[in-house]
N, C-alpha and C. Protein backbone atom coordinates (compact mmCIF):
# COMPACT_ATOMS: atom_id res chain seq x y z
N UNK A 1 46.05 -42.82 16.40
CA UNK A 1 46.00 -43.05 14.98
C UNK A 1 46.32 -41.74 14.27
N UNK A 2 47.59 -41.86 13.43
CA UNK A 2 47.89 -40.76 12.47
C UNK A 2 47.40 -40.61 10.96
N UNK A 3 46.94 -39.67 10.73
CA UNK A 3 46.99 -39.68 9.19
C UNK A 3 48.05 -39.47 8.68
N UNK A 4 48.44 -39.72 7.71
CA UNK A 4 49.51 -39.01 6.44
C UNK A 4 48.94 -38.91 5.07
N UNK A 5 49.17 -37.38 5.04
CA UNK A 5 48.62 -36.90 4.05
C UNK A 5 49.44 -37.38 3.06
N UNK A 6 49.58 -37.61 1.94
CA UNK A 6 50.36 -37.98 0.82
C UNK A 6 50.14 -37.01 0.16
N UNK A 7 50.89 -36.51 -1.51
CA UNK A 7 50.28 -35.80 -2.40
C UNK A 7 49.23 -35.79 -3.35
N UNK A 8 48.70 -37.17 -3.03
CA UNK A 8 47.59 -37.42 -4.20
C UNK A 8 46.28 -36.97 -2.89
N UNK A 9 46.33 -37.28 -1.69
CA UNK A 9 45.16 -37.37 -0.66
C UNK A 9 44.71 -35.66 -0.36
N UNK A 10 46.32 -34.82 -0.44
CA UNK A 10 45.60 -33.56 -0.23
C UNK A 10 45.33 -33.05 -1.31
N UNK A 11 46.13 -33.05 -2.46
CA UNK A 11 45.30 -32.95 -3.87
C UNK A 11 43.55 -33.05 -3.46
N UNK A 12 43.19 -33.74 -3.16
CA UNK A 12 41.70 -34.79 -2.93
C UNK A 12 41.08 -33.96 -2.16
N UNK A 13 41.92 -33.49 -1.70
CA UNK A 13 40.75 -32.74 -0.20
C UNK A 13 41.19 -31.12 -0.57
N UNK A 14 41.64 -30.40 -0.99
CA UNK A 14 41.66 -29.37 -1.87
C UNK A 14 40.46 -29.33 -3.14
N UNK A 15 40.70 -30.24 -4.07
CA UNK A 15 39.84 -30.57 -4.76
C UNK A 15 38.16 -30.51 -4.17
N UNK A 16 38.04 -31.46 -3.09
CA UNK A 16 36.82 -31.47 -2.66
C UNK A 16 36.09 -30.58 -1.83
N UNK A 17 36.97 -29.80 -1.72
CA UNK A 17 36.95 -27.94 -0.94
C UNK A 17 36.55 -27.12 -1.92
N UNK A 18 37.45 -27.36 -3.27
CA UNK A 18 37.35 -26.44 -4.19
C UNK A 18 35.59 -26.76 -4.74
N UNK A 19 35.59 -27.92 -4.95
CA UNK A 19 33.74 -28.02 -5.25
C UNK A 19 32.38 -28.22 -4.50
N UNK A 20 33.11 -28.50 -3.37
CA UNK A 20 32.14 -27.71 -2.44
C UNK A 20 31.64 -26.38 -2.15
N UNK A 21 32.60 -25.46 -2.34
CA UNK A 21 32.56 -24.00 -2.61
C UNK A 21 31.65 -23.95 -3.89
N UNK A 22 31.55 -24.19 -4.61
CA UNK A 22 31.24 -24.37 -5.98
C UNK A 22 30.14 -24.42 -5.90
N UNK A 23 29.50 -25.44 -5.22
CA UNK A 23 28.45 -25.68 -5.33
C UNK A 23 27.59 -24.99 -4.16
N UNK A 24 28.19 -24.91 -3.25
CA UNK A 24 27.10 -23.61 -2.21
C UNK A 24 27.19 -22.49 -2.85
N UNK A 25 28.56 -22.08 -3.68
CA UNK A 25 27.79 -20.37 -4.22
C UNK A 25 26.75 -20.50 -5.05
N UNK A 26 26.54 -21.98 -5.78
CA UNK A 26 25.80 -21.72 -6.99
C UNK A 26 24.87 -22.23 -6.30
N UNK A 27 24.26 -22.74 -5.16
CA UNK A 27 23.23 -22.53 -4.45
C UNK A 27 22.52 -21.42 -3.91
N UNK A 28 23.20 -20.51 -3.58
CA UNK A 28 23.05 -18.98 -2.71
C UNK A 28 22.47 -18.59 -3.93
N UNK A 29 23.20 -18.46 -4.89
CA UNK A 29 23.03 -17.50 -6.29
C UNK A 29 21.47 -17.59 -6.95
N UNK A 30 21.09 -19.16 -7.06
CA UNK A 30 20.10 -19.90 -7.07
C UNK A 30 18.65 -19.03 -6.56
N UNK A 31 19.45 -19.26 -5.18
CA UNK A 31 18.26 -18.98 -4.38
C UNK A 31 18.15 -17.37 -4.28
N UNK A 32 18.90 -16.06 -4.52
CA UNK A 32 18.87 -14.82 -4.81
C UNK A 32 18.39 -14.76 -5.74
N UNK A 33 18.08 -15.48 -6.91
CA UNK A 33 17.33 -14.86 -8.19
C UNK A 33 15.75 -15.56 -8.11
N UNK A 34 15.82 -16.59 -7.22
CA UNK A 34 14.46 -17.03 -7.04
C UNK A 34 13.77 -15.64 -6.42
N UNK A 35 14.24 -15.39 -5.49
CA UNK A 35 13.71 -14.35 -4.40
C UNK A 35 13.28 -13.51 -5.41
N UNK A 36 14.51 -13.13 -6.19
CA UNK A 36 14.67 -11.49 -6.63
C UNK A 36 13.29 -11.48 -7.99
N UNK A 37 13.01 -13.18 -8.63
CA UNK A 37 11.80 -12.88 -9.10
C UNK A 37 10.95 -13.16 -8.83
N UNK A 38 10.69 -13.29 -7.15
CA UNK A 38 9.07 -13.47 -6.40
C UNK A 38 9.39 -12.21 -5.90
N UNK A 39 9.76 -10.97 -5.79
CA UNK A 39 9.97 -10.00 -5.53
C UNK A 39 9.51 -9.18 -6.91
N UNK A 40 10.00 -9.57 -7.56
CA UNK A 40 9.62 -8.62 -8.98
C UNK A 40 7.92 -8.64 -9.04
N UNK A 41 7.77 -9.63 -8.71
CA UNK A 41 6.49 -9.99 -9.27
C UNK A 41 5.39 -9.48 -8.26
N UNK A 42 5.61 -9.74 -7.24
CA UNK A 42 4.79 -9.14 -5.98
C UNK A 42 4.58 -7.86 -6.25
N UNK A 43 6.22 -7.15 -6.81
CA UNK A 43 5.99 -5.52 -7.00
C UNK A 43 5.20 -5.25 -8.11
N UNK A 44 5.07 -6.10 -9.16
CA UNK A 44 3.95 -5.60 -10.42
C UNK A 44 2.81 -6.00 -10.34
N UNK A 45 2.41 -7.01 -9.26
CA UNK A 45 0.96 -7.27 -8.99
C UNK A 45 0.39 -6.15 -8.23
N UNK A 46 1.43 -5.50 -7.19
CA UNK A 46 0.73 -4.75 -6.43
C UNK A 46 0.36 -3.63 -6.96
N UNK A 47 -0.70 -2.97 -6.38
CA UNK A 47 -1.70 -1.82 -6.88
C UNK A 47 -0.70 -0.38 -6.53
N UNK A 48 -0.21 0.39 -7.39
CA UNK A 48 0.68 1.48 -7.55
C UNK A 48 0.24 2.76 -6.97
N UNK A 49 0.38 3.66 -6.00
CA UNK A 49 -0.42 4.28 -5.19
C UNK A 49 -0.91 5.69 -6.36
N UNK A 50 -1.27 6.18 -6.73
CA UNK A 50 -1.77 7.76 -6.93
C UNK A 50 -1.04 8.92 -7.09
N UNK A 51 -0.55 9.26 -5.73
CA UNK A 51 0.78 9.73 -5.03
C UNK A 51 1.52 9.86 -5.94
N UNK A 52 2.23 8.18 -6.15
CA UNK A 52 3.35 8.28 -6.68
C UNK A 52 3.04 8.26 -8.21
N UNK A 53 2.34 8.46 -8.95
CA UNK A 53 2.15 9.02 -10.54
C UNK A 53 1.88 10.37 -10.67
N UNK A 54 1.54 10.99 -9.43
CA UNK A 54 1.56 12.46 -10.62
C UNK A 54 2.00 13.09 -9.59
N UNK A 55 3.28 14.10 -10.42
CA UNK A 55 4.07 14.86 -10.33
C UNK A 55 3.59 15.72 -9.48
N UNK A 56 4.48 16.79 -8.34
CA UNK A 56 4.17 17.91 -7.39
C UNK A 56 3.79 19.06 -7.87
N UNK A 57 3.00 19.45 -7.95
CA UNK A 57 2.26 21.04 -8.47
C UNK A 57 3.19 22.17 -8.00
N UNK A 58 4.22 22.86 -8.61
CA UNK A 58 4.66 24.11 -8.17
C UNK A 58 4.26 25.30 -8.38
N UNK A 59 3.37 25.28 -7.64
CA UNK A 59 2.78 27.08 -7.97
C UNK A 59 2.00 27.14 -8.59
N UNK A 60 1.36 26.34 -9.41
CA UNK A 60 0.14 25.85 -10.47
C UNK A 60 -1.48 25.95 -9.85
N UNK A 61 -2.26 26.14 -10.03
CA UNK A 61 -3.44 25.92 -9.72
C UNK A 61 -3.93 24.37 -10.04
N UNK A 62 -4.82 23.96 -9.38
CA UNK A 62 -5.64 22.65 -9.91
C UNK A 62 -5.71 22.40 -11.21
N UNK A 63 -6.70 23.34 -11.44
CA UNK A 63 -6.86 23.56 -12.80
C UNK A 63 -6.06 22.98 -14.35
N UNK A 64 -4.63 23.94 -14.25
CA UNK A 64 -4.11 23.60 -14.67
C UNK A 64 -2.86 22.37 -14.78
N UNK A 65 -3.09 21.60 -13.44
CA UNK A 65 -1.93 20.71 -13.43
C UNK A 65 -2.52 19.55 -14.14
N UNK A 66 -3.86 19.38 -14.68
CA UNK A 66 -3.76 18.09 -15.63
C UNK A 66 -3.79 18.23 -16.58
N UNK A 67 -3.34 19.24 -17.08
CA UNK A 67 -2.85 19.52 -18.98
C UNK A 67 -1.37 19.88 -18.90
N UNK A 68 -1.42 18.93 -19.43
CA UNK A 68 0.39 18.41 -19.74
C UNK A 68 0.86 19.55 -20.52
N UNK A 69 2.46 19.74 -20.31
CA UNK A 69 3.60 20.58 -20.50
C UNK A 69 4.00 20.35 -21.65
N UNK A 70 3.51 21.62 -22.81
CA UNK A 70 4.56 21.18 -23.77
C UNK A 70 5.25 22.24 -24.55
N UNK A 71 6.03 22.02 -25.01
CA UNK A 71 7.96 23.16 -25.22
C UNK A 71 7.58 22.88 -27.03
N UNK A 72 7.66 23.94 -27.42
CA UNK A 72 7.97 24.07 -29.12
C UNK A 72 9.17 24.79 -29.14
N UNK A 73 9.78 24.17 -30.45
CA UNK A 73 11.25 24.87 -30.58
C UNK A 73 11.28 25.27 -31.91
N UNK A 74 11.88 26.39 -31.71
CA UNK A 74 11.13 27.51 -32.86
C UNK A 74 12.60 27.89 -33.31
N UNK A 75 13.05 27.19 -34.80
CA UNK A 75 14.16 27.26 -35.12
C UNK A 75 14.54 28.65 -35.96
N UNK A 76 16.05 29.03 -35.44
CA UNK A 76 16.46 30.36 -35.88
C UNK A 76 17.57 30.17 -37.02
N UNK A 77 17.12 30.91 -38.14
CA UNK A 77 17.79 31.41 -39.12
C UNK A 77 18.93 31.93 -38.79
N UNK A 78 19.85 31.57 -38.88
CA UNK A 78 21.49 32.13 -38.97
C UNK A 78 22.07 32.45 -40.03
N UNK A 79 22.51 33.68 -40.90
CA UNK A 79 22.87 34.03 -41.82
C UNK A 79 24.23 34.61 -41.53
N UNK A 80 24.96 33.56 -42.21
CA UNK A 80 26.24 34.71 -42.06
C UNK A 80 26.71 35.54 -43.32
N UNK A 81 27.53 36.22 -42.65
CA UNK A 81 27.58 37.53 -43.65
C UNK A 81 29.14 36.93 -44.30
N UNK A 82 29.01 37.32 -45.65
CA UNK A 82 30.35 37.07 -46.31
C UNK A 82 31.55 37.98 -46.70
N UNK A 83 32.38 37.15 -46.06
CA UNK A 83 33.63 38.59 -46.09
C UNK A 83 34.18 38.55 -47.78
């Protein structure tokens, strides 16, 4: 038993290739953002270690590493001279 494809039959089966594809990517895709927000969420329930909030002490004593860093900018007068 032969088939013959005609032009309307592979039309048909192109077609039904083309939305089959279609529809498994938009399944995969589906299922990557499900993950990606039971993943999000796991990460903000979980308890954030210590460690990783405060910064490495360089050269600092105890003492001073829990009083925060702060920079004043002490603006300069520029006068120019007129020719």
């Amino acid at each position: 038993m032969q088939l013959k494809l005609t032009g309307q039959s592979s039309g048909a089966i192109v077609a039904a290739i083309v939305v089959g594809v279609i529809i498994i990517f938009t399944v995969v895709l589906l299922m990557l953002k499900m993950y990606n927000r039971r993943m999000r969420a796991k990460r903000e329930l979980e308890p954030t270690s210590t460690k990783a909030k405060t910064p490495p002490t360089l050269g600092q004593n105890s003492t001073n590493a829990n009083q925060p860093t702060t920079v004043t900018i002490i603006p300069v007068d520029i006068h120019m001279q007129n020719r």
